[in-house]
PDB file of N, CA and C in Angstrom:
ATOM      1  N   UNK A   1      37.588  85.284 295.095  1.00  0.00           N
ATOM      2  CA  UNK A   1      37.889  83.917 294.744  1.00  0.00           C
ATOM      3  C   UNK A   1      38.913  83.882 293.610  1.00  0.00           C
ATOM      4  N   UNK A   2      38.926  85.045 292.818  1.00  0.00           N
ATOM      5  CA  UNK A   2      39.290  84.936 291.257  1.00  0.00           C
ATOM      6  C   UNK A   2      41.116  84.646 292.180  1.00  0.00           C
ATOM      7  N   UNK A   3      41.237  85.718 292.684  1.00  0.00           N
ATOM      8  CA  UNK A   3      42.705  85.749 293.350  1.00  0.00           C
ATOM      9  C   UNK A   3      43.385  84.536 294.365  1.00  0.00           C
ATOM     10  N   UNK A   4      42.064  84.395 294.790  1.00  0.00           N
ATOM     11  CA  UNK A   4      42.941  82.740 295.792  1.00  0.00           C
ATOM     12  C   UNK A   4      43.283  81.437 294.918  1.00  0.00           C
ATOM     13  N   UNK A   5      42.699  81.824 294.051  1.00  0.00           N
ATOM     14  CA  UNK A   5      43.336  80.671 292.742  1.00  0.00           C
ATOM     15  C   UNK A   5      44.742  80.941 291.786  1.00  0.00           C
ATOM     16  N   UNK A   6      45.164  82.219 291.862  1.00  0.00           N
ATOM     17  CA  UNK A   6      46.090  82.476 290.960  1.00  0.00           C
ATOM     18  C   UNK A   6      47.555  81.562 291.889  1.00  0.00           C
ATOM     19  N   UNK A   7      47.753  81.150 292.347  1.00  0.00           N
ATOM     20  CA  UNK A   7      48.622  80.168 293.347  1.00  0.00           C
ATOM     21  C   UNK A   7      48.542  78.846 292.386  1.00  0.00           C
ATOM     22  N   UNK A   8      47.791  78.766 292.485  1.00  0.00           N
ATOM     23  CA  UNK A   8      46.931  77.402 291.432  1.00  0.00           C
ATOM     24  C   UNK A   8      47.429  77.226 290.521  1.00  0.00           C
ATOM     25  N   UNK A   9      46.834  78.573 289.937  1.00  0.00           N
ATOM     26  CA  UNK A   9      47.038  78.247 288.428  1.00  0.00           C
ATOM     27  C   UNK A   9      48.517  78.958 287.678  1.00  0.00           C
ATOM     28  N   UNK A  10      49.120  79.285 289.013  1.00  0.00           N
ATOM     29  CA  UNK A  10      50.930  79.587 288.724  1.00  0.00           C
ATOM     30  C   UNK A  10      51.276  78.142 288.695  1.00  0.00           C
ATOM     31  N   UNK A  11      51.287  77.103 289.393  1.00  0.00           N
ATOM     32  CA  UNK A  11      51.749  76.027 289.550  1.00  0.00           C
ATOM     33  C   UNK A  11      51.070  75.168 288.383  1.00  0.00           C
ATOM     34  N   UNK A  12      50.165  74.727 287.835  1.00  0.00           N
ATOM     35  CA  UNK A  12      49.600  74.365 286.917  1.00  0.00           C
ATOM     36  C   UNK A  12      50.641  74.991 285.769  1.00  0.00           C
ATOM     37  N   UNK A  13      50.191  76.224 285.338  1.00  0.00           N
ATOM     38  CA  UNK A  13      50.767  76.606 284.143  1.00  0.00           C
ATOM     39  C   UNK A  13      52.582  76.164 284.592  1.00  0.00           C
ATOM     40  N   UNK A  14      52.748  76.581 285.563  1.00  0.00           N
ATOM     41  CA  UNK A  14      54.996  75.510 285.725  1.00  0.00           C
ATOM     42  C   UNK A  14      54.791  74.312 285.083  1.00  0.00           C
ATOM     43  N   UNK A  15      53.775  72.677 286.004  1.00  0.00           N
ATOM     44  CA  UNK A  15      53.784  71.953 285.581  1.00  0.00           C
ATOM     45  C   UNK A  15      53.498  71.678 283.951  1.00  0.00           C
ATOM     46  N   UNK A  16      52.871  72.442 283.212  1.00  0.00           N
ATOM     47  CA  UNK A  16      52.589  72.157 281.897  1.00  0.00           C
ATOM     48  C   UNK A  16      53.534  72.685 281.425  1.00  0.00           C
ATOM     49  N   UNK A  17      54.438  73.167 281.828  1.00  0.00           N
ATOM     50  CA  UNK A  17      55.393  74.233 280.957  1.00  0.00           C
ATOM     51  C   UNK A  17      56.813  73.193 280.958  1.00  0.00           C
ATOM     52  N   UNK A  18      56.929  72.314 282.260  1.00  0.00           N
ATOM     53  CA  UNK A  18      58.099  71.396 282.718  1.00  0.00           C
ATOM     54  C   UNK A  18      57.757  70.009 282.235  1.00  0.00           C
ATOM     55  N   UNK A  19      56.316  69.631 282.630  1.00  0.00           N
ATOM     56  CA  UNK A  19      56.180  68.187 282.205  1.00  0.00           C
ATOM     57  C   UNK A  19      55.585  68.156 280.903  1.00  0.00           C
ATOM     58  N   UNK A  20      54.831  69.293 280.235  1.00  0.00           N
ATOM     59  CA  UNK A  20      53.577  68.983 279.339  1.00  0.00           C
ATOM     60  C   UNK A  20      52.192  68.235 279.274  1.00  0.00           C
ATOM     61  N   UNK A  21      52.279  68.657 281.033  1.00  0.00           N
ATOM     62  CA  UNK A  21      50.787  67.971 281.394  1.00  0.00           C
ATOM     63  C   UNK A  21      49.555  68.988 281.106  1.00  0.00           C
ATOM     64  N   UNK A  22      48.584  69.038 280.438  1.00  0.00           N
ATOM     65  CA  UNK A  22      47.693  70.039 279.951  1.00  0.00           C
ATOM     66  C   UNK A  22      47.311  70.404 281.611  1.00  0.00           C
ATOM     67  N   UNK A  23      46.680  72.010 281.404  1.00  0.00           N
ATOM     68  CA  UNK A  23      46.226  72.271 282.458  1.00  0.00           C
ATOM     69  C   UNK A  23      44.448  72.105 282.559  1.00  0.00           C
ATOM     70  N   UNK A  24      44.234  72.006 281.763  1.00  0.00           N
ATOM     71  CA  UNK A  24      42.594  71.571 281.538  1.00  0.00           C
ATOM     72  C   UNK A  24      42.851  69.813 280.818  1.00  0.00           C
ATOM     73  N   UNK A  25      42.003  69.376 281.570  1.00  0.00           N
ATOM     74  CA  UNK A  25      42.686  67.858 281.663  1.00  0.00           C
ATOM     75  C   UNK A  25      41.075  66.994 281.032  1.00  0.00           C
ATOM     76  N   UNK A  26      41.119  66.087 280.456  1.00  0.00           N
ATOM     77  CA  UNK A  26      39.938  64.937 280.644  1.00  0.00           C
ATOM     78  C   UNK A  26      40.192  64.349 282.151  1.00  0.00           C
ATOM     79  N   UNK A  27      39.091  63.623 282.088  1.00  0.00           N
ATOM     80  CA  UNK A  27      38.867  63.387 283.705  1.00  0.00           C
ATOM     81  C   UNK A  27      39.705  61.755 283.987  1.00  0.00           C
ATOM     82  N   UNK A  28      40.117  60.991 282.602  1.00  0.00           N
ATOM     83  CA  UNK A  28      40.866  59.840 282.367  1.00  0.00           C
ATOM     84  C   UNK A  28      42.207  59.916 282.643  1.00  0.00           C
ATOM     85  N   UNK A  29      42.688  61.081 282.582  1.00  0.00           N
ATOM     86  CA  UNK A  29      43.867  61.533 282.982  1.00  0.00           C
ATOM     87  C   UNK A  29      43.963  61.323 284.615  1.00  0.00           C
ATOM     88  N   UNK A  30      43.146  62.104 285.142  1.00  0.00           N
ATOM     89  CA  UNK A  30      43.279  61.929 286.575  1.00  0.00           C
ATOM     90  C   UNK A  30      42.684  60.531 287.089  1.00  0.00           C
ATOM     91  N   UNK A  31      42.232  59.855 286.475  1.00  0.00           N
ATOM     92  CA  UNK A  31      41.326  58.642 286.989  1.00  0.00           C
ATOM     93  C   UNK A  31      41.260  57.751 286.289  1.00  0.00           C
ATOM     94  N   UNK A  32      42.552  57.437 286.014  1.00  0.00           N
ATOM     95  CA  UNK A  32      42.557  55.905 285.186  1.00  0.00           C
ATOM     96  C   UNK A  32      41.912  54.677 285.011  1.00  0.00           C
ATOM     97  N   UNK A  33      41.722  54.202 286.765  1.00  0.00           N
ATOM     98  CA  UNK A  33      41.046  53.285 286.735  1.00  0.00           C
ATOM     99  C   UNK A  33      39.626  53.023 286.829  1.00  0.00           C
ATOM    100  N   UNK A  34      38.869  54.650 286.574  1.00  0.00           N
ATOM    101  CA  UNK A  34      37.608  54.567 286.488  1.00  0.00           C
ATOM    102  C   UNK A  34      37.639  54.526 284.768  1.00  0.00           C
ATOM    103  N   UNK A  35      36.710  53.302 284.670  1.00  0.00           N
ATOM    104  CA  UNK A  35      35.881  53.198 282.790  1.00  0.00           C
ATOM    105  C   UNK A  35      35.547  54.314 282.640  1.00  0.00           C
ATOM    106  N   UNK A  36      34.129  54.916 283.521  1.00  0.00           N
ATOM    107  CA  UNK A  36      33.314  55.665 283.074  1.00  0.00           C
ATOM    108  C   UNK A  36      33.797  57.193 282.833  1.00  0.00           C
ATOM    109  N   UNK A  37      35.306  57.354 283.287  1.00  0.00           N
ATOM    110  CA  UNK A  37      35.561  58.584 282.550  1.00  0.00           C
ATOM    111  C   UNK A  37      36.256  58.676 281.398  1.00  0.00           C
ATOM    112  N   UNK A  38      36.262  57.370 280.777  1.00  0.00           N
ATOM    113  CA  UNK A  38      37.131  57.328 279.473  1.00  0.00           C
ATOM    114  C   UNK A  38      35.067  57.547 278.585  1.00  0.00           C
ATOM    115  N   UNK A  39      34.844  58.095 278.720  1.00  0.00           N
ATOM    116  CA  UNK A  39      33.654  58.213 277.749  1.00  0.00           C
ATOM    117  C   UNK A  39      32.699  59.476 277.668  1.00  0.00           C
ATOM    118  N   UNK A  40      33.392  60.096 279.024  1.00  0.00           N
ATOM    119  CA  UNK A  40      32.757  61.325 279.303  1.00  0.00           C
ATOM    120  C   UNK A  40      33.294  62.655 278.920  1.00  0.00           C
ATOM    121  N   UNK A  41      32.542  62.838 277.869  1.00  0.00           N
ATOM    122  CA  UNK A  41      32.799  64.383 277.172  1.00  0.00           C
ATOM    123  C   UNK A  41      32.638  65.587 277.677  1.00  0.00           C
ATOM    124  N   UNK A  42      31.857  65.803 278.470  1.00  0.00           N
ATOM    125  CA  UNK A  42      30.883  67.096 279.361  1.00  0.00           C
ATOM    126  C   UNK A  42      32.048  67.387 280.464  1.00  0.00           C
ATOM    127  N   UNK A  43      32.758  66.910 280.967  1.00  0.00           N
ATOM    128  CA  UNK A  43      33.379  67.120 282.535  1.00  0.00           C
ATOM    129  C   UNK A  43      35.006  67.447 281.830  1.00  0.00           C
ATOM    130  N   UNK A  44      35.865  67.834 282.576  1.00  0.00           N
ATOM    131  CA  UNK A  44      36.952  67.961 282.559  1.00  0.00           C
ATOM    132  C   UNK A  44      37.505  68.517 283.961  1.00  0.00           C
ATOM    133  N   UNK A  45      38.936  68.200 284.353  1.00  0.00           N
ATOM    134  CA  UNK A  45      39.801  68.729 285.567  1.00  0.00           C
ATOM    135  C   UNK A  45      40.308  69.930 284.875  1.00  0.00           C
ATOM    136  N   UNK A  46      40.451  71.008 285.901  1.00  0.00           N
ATOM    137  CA  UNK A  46      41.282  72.117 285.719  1.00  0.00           C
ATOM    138  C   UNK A  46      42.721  71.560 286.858  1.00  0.00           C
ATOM    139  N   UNK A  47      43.789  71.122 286.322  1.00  0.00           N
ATOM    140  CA  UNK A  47      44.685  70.155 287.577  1.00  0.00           C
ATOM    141  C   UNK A  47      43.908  69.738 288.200  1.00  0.00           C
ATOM    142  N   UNK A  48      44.746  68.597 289.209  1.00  0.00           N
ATOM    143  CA  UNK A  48      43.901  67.991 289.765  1.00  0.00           C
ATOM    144  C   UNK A  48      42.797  67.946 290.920  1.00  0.00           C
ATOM    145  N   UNK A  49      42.461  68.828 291.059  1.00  0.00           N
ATOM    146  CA  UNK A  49      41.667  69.229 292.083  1.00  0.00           C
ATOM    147  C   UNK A  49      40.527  70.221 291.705  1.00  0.00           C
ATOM    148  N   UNK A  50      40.121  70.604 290.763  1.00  0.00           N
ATOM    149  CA  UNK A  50      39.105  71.252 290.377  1.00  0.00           C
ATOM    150  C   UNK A  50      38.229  70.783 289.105  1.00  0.00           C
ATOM    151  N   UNK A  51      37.089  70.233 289.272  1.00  0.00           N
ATOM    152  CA  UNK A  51      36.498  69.437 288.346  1.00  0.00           C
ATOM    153  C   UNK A  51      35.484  70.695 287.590  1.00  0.00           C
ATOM    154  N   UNK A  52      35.467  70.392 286.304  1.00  0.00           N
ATOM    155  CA  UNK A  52      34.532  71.678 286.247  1.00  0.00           C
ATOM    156  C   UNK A  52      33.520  70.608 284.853  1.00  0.00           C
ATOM    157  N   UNK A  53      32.152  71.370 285.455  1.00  0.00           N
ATOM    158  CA  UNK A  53      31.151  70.222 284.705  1.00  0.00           C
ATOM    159  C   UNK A  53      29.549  71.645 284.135  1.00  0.00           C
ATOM    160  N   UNK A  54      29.433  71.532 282.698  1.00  0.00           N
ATOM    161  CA  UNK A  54      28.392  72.020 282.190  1.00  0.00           C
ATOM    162  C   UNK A  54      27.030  71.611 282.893  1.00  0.00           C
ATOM    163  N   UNK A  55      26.196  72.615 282.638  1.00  0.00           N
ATOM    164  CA  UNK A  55      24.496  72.567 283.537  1.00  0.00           C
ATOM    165  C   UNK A  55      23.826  72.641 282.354  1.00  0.00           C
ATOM    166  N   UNK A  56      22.940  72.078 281.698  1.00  0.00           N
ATOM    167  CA  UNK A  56      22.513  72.105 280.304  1.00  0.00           C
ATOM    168  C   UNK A  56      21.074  72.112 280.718  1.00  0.00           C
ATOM    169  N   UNK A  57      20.638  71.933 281.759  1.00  0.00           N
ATOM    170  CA  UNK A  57      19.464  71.805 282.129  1.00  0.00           C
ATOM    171  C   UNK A  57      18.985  72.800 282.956  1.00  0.00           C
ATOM    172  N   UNK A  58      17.881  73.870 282.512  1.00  0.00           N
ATOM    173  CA  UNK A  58      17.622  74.850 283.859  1.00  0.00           C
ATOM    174  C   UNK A  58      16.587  74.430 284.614  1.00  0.00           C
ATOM    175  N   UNK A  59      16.644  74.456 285.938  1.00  0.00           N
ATOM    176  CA  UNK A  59      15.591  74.190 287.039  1.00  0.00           C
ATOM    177  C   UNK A  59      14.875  75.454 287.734  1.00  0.00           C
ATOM    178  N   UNK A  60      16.399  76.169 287.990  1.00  0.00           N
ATOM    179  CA  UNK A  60      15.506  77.478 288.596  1.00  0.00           C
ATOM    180  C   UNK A  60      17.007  78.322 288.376  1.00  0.00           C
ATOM    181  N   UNK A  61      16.703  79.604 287.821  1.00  0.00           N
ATOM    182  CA  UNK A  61      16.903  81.050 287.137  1.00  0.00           C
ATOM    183  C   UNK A  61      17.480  81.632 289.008  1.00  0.00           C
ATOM    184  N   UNK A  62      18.638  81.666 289.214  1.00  0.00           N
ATOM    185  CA  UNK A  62      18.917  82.578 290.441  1.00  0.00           C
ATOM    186  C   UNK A  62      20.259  82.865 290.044  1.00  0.00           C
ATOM    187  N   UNK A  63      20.322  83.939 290.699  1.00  0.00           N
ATOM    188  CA  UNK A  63      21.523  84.765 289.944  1.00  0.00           C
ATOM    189  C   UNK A  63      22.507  84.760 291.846  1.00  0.00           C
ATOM    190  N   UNK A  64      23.257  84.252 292.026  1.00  0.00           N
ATOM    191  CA  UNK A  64      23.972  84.421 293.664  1.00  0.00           C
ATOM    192  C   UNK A  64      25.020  85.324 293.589  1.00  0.00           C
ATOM    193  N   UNK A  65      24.922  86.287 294.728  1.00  0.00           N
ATOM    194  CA  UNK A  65      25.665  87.017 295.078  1.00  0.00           C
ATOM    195  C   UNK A  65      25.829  86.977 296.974  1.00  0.00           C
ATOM    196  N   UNK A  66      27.234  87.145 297.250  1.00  0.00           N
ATOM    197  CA  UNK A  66      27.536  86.703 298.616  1.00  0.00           C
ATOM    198  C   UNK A  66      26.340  87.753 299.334  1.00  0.00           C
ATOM    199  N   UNK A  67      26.321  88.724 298.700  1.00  0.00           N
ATOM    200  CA  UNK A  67      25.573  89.805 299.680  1.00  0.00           C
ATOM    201  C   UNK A  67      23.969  89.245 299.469  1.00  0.00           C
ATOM    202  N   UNK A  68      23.581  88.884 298.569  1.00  0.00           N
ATOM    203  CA  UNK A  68      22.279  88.465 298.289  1.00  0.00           C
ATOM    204  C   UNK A  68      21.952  87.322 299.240  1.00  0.00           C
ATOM    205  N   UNK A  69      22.587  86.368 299.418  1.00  0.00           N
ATOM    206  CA  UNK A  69      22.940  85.185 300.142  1.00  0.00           C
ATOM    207  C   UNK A  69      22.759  85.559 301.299  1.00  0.00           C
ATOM    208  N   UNK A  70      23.371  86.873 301.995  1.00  0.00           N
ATOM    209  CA  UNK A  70      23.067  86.643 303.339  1.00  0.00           C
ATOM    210  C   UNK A  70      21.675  87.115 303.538  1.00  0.00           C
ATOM    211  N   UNK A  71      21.298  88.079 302.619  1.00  0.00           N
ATOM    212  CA  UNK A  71      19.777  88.536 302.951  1.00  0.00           C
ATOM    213  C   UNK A  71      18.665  87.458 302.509  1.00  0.00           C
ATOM    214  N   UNK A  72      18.599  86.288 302.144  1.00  0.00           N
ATOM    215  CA  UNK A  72      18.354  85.274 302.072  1.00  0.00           C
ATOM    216  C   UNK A  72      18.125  84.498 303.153  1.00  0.00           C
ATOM    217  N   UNK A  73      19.680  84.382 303.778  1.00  0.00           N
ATOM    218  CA  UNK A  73      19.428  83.220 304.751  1.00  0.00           C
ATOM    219  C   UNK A  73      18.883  83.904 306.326  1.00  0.00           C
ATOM    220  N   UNK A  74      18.569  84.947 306.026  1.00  0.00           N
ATOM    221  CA  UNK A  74      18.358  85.817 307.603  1.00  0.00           C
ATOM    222  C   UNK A  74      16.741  85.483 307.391  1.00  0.00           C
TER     223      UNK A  74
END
């Protein structure tokens, strides 16, 4: 996964480098006309298409791995 993103985040780091658009964004940036993200501290965009949001709360302790996953779902 780490590698199918570096495409991404070549173009991200151009645009911030040409326009000075941050590449880790508040979510008001991308979504103007929503209120409720002019107030929200916890969330942020990595550009526009990747939202990335803290878990502060644990429910259940599992650690995922693709290989673990399949011996799981069998």
């Amino acid at each position: 996964m780490r590698y199918s993103l570096l495409p991404y985040f070549y173009t991200l780091f151009r645009e911030a480098s040409v326009n000075g658009i941050p590449v880790m964004r508040p979510l008001w940036l991308e979504f103007p006309d929503d209120k409720e993200t002019y107030n929200n501290g916890e969330a942020f965009m990595v550009g526009p298409s990747l939202l990335a949001q803290g878990i502060y709360e644990e429910v259940y302790k599992i650690t995922c791995f693709p290989c673990l996953m399949n011996n799981l779902l069998k």
